[in-house]
Protein backbone atom coordinates (compact mmCIF):
# COMPACT_ATOMS: atom_id res chain seq x y z
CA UNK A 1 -21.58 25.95 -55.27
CA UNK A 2 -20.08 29.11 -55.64
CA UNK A 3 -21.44 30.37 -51.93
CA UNK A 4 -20.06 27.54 -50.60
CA UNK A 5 -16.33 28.40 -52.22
CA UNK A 6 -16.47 32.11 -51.08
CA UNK A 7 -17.60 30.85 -47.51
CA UNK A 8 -14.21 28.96 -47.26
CA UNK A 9 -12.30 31.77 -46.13
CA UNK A 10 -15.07 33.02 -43.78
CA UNK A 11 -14.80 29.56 -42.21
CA UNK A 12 -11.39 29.40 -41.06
CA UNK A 13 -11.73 32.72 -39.85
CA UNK A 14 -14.15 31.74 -37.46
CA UNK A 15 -12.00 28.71 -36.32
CA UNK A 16 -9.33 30.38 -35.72
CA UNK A 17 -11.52 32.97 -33.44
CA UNK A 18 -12.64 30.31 -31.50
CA UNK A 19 -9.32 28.84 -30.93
CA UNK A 20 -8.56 31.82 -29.27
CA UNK A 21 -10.93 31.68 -26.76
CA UNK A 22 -9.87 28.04 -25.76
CA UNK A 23 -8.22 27.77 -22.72
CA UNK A 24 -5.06 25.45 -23.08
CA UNK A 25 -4.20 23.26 -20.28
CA UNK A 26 -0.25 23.69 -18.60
CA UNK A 27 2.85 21.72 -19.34
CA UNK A 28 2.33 21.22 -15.65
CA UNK A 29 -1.48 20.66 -15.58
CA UNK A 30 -0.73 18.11 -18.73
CA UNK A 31 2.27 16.46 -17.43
CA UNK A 32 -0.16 15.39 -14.00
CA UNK A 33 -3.05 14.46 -15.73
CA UNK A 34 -0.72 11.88 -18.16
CA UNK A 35 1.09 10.67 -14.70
CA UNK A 36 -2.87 9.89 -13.21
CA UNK A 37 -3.87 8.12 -16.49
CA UNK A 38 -1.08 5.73 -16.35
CA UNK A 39 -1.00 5.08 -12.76
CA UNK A 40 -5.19 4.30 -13.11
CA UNK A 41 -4.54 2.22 -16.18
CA UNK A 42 -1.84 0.66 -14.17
CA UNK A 43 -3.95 -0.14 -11.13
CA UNK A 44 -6.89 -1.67 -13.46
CA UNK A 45 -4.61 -3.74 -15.37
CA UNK A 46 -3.38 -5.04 -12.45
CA UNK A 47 -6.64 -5.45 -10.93
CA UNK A 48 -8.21 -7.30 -14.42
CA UNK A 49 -4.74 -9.72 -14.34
CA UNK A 50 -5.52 -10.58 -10.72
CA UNK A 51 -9.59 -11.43 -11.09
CA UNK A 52 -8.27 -13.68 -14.34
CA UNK A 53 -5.77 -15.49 -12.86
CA UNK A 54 -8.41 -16.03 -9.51
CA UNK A 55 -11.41 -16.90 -12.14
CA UNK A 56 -9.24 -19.35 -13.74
CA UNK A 57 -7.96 -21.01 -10.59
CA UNK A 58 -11.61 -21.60 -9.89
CA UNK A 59 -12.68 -22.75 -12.87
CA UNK A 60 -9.46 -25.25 -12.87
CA UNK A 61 -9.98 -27.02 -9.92
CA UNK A 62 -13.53 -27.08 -10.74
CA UNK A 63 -12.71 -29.29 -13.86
CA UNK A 64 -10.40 -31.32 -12.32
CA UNK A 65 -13.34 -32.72 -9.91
């Protein structure tokens, strides 16, 4: 148990060593990346809302008959 207390130290250490050798992405790079993930989840909502509404048309005038 004790080991594992003195190791503490040893282990933050080590992350903060390897959070130095991350490379962090751009305001810019991070900015266009946010822009493409809302104009894709944009594009499949859209997409999803248009197959519904279809589907359910179908399915509709399928009951009615």
């Amino acid at each position: 148990m004790i080991k594992k207390i003195k190791a503490i130290p040893k282990f933050f250490k080590e992350i903060r060593e390897e959070l130095k050798k991350v490379n962090w992405s751009t305001r810019q790079e991070l900015t266009s990346a946010t822009l493409i993930v809302i104009i894709v989840a944009a594009m499949l909502t859209l997409y999803i809302f248009f197959i519904d509404k279809g589907l359910s048309s179908l399915v509709r005038e399928f009951l009615k008959s």
